[in-house]
PDB file of N, CA and C in Angstrom:
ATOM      1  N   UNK A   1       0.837  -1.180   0.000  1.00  0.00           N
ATOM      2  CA  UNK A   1       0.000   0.000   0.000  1.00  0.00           C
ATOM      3  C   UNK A   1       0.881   1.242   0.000  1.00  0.00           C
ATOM      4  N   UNK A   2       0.177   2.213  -0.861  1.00  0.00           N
ATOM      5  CA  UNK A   2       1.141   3.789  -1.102  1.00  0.00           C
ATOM      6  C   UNK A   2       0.422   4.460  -0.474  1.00  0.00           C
ATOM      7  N   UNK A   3       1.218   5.811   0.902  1.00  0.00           N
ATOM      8  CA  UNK A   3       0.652   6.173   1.359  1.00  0.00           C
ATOM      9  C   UNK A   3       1.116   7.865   0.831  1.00  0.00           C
ATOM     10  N   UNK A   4       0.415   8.843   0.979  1.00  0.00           N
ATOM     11  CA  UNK A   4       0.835  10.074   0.402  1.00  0.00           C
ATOM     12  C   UNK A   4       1.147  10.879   2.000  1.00  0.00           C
ATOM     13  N   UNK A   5       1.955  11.582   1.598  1.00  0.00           N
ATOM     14  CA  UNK A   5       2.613  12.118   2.843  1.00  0.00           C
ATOM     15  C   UNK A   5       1.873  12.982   3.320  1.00  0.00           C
ATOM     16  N   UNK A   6       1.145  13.832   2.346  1.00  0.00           N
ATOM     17  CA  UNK A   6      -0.091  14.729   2.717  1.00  0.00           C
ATOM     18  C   UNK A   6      -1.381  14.249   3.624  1.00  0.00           C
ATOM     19  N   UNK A   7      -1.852  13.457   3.590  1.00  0.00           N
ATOM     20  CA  UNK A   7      -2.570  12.427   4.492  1.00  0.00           C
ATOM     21  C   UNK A   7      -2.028  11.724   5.853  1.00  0.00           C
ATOM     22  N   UNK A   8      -1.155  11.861   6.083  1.00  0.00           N
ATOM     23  CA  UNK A   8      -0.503  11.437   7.416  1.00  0.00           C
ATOM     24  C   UNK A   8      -1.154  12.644   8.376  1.00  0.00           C
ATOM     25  N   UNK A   9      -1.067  11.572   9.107  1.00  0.00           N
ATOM     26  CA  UNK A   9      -1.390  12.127  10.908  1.00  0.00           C
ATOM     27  C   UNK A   9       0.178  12.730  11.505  1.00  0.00           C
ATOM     28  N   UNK A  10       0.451  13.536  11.814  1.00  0.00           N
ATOM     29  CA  UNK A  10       1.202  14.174  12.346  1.00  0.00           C
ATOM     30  C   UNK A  10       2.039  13.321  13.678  1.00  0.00           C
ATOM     31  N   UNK A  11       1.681  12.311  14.257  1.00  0.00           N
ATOM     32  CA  UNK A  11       2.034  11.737  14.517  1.00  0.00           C
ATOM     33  C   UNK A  11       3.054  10.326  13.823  1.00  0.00           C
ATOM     34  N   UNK A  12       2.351   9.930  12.427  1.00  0.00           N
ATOM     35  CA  UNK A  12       2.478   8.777  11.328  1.00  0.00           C
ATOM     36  C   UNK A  12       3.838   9.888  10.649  1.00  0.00           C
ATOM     37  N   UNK A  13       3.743  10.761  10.288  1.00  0.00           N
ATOM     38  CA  UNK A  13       4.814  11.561   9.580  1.00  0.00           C
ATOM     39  C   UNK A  13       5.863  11.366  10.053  1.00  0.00           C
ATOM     40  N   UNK A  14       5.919  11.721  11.824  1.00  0.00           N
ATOM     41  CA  UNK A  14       6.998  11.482  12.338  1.00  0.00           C
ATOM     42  C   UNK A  14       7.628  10.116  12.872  1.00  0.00           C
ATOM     43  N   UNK A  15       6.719   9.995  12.775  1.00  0.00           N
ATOM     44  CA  UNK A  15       7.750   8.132  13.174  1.00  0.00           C
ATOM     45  C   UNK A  15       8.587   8.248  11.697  1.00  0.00           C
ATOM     46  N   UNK A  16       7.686   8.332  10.524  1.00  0.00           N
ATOM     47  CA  UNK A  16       8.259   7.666   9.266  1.00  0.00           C
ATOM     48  C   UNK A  16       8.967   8.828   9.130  1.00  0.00           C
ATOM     49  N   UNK A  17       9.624  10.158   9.820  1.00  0.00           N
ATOM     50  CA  UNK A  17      10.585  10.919   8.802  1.00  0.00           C
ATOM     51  C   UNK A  17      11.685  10.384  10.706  1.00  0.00           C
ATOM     52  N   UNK A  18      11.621  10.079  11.449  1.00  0.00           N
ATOM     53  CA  UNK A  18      12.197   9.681  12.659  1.00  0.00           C
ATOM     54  C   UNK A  18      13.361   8.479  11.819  1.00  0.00           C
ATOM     55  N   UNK A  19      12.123   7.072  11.287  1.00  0.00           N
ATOM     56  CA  UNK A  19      12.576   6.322  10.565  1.00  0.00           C
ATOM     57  C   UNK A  19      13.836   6.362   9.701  1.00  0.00           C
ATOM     58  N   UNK A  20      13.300   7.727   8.841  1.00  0.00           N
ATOM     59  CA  UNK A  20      14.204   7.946   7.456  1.00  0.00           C
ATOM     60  C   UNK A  20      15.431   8.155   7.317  1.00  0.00           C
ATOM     61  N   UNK A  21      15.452   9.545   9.022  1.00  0.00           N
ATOM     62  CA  UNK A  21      16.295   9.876   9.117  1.00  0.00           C
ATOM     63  C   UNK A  21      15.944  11.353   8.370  1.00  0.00           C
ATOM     64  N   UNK A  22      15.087  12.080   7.935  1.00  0.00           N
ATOM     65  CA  UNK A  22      15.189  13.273   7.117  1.00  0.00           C
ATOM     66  C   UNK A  22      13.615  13.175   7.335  1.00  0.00           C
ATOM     67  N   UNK A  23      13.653  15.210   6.858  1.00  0.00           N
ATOM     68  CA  UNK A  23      12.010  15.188   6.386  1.00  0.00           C
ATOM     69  C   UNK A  23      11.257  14.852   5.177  1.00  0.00           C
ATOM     70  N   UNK A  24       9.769  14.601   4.880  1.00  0.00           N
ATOM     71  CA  UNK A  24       9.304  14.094   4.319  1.00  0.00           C
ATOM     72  C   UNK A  24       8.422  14.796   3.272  1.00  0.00           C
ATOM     73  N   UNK A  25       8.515  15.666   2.020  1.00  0.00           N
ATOM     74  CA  UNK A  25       7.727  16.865   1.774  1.00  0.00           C
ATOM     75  C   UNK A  25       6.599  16.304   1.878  1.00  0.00           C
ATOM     76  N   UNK A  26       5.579  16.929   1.190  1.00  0.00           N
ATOM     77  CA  UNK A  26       4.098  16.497   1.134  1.00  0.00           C
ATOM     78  C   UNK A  26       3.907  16.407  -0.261  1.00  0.00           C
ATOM     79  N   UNK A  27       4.639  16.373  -1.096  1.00  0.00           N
ATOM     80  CA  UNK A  27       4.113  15.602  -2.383  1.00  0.00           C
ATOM     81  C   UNK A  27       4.769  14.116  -2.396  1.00  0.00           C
ATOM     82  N   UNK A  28       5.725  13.831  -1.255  1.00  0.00           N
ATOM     83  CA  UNK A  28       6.185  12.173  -1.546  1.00  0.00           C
ATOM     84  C   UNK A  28       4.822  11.426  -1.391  1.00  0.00           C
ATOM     85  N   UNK A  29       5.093  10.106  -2.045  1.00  0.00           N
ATOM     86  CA  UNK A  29       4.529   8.837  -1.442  1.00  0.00           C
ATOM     87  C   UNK A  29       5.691   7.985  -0.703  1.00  0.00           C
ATOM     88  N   UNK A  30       4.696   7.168   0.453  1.00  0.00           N
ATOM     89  CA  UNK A  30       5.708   5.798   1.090  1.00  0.00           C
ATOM     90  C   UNK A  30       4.933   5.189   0.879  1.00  0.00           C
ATOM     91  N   UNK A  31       5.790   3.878   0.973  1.00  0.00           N
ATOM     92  CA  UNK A  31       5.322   3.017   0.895  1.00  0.00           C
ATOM     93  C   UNK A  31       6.136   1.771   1.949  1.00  0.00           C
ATOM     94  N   UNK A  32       5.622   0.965   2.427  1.00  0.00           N
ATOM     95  CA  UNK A  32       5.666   0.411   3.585  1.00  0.00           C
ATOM     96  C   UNK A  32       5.755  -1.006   3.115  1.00  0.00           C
ATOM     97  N   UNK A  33       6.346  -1.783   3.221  1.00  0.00           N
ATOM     98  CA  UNK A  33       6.879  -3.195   3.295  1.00  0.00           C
ATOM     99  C   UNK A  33       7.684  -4.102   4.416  1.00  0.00           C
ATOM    100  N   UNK A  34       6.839  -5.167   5.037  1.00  0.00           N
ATOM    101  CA  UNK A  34       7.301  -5.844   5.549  1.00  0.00           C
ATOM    102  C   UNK A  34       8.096  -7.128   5.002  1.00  0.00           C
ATOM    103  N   UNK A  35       9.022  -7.667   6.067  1.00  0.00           N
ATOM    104  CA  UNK A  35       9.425  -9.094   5.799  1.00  0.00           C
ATOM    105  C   UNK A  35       9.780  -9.825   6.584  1.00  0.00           C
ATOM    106  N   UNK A  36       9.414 -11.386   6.596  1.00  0.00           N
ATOM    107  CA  UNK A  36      10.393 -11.630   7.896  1.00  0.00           C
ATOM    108  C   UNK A  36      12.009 -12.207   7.534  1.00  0.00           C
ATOM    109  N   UNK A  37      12.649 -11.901   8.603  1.00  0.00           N
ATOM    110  CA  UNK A  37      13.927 -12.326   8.532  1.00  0.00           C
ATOM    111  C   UNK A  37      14.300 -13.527   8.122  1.00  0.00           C
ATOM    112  N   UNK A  38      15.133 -13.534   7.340  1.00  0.00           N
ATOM    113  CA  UNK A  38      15.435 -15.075   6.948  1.00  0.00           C
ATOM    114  C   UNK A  38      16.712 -15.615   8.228  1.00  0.00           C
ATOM    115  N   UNK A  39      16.708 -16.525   8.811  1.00  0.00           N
ATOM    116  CA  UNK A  39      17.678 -16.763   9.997  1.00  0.00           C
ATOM    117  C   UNK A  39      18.634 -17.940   9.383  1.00  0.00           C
ATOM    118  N   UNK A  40      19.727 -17.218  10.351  1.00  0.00           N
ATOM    119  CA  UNK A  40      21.253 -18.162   9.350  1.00  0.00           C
ATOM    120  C   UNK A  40      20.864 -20.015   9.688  1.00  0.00           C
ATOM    121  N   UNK A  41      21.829 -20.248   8.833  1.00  0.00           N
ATOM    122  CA  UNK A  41      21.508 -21.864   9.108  1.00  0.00           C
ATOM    123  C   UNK A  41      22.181 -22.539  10.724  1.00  0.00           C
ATOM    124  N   UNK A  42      21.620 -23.858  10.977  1.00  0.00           N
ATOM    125  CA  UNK A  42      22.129 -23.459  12.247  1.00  0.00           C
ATOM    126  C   UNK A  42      23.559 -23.912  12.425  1.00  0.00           C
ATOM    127  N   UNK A  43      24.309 -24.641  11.245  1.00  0.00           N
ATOM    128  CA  UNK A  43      25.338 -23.936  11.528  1.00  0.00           C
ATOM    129  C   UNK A  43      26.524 -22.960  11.378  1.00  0.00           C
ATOM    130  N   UNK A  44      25.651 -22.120  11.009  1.00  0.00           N
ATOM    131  CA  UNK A  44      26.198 -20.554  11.169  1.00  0.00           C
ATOM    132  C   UNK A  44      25.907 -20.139  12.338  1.00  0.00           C
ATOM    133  N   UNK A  45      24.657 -20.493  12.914  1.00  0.00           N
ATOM    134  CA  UNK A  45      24.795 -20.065  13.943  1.00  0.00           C
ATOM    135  C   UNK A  45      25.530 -20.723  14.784  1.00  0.00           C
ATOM    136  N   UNK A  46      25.915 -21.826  14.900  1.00  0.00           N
ATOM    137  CA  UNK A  46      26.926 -22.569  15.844  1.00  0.00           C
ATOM    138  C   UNK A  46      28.274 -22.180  15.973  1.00  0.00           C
ATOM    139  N   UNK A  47      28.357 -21.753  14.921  1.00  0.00           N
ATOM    140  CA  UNK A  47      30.218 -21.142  14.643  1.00  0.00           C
ATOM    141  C   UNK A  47      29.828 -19.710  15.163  1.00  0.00           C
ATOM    142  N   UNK A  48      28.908 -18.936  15.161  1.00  0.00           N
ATOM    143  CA  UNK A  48      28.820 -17.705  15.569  1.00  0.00           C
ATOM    144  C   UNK A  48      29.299 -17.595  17.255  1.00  0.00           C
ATOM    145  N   UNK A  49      28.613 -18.549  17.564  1.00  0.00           N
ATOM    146  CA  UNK A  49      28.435 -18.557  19.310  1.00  0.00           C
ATOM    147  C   UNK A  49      29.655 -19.335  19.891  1.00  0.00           C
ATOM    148  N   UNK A  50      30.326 -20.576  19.128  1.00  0.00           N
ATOM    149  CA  UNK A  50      31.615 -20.850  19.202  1.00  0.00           C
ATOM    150  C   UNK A  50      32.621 -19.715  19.226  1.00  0.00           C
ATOM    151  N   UNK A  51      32.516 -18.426  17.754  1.00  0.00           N
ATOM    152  CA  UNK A  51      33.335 -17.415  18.170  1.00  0.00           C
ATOM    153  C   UNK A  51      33.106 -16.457  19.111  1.00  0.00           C
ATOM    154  N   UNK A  52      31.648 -16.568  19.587  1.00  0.00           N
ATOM    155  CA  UNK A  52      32.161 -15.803  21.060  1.00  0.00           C
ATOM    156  C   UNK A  52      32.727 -16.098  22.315  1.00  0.00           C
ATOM    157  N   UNK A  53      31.832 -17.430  22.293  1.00  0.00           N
ATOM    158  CA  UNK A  53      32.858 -18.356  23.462  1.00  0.00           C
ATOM    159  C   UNK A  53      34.387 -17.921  23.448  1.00  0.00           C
ATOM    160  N   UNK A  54      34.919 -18.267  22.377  1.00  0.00           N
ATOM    161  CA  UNK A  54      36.270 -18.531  22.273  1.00  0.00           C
ATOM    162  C   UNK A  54      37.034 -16.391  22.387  1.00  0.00           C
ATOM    163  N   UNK A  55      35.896 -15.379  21.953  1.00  0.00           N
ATOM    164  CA  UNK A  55      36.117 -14.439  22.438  1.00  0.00           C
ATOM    165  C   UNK A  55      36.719 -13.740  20.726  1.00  0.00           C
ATOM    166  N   UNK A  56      36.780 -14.744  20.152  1.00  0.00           N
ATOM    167  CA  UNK A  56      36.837 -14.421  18.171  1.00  0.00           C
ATOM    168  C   UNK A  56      36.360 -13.195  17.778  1.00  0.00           C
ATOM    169  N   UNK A  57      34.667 -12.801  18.617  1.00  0.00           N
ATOM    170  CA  UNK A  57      34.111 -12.118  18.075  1.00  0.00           C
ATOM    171  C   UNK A  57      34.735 -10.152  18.172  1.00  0.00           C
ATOM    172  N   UNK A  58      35.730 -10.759  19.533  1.00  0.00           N
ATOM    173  CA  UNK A  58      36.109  -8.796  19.813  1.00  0.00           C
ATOM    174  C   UNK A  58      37.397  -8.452  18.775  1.00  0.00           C
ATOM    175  N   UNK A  59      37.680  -9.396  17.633  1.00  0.00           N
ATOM    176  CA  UNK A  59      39.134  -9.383  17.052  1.00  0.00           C
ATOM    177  C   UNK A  59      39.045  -7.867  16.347  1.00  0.00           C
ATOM    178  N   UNK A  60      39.932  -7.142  16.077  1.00  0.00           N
ATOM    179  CA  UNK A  60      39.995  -5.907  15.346  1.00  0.00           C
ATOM    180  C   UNK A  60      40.329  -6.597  13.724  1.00  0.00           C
ATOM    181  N   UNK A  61      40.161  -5.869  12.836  1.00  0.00           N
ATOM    182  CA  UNK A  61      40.187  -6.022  11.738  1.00  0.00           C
ATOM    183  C   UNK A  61      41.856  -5.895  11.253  1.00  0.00           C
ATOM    184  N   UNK A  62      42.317  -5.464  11.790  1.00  0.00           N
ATOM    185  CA  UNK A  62      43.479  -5.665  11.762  1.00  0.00           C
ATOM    186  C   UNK A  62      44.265  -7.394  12.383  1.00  0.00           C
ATOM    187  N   UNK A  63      43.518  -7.420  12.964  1.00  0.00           N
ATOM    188  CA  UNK A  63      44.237  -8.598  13.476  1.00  0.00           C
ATOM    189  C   UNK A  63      44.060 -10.037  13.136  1.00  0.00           C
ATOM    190  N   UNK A  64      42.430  -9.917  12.582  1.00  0.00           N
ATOM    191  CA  UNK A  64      41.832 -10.813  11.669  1.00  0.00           C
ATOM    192  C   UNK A  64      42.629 -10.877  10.514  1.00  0.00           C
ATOM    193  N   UNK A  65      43.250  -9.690   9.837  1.00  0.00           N
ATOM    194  CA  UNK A  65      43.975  -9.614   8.601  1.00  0.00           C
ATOM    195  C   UNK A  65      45.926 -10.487   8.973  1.00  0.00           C
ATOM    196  N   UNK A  66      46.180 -10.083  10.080  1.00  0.00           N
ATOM    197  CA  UNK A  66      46.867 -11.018  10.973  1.00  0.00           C
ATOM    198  C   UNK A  66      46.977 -12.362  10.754  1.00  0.00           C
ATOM    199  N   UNK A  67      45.997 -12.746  11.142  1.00  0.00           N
ATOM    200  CA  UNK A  67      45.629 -14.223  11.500  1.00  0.00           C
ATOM    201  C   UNK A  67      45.460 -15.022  10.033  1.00  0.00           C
ATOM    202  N   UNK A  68      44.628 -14.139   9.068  1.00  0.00           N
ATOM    203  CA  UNK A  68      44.676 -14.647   7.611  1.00  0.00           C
ATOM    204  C   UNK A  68      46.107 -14.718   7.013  1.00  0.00           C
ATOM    205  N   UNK A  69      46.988 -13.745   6.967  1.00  0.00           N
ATOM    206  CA  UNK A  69      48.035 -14.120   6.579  1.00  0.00           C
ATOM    207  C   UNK A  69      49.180 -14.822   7.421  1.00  0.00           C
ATOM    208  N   UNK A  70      48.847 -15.171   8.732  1.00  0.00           N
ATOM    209  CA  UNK A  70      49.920 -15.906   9.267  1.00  0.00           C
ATOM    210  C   UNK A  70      49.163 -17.731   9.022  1.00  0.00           C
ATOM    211  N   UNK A  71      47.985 -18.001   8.488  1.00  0.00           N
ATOM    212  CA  UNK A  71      47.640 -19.298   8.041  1.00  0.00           C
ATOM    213  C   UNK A  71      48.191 -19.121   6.667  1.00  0.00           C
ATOM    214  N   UNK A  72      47.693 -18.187   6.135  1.00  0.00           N
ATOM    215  CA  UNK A  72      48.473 -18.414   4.239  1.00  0.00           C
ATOM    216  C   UNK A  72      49.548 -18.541   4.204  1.00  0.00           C
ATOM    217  N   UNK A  73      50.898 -18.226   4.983  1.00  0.00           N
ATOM    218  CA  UNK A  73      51.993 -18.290   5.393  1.00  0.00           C
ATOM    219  C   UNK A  73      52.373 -19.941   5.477  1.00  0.00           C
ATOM    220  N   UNK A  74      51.970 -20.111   6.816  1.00  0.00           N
ATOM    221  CA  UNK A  74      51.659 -21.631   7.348  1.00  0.00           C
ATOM    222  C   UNK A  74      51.493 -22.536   6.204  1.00  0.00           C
ATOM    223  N   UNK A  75      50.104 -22.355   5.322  1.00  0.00           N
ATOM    224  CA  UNK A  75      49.957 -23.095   4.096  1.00  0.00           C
ATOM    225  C   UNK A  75      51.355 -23.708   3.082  1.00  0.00           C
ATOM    226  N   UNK A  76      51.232 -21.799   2.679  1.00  0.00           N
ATOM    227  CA  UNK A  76      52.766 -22.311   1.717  1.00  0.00           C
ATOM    228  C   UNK A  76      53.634 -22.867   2.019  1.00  0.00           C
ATOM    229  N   UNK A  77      54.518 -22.802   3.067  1.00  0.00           N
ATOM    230  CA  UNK A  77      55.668 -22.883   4.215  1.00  0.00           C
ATOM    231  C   UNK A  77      55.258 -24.750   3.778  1.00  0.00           C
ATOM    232  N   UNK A  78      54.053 -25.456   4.187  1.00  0.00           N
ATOM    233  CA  UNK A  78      53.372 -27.018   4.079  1.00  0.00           C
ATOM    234  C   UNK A  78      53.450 -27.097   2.485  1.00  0.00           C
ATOM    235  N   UNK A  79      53.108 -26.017   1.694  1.00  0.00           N
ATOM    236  CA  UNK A  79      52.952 -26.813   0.137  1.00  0.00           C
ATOM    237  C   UNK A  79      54.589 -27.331  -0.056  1.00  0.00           C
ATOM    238  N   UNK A  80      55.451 -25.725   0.372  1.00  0.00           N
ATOM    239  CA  UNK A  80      56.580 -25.923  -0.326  1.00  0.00           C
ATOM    240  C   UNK A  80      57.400 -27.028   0.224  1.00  0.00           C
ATOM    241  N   UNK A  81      57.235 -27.182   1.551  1.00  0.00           N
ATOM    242  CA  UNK A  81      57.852 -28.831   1.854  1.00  0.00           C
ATOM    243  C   UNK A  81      57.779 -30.205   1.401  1.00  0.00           C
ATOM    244  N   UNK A  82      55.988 -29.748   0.958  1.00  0.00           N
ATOM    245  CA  UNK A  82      56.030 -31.573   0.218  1.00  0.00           C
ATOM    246  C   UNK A  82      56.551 -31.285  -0.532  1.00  0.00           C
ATOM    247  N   UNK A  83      56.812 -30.300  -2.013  1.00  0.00           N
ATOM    248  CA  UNK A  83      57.058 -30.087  -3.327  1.00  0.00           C
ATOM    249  C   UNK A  83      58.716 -30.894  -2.508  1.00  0.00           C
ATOM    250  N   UNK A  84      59.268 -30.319  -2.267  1.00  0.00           N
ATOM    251  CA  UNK A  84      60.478 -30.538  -1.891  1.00  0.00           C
ATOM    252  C   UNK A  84      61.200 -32.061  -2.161  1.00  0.00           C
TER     253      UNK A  84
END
């Protein structure tokens, strides 16, 4: 359903320009759509709650970038030995 901004209750305006973040002239239309959430599989969610346990979840992005290249490291360091 399209609602015209001119027709709002003064109350309805402001939630939806609260919402927006900005004001709302009176020639817009909204329009309003729901959905429900689609929820991760569960195990995504299992590894989620594993990384908080384990405390994964406070890592800085820096350090995550860390951790990726000290396994890619690790990797090669293992390819180039078997080649060997």
């Amino acid at each position: 359903m399209i609602h015209k901004a001119k027709d709002l209750s003064p109350d309805q305006k402001m939630a939806i320009e609260s919402l927006l973040g900005r004001s709302v002239a009176e020639d817009e239309a909204i329009s309003i759509r729901t959905m429900a959430s689609a929820s991760a599989p569960e195990w995504l969610q299992q590894s989620w709650e594993s990384a908080r346990r384990l405390g994964l979840d406070r890592l800085s992005t820096e350090e995550i970038d860390a951790e990726i290249a000290a396994a890619r490291k690790a990797r090669r360091n293992r390819q180039q030995s078997v080649e060997q």
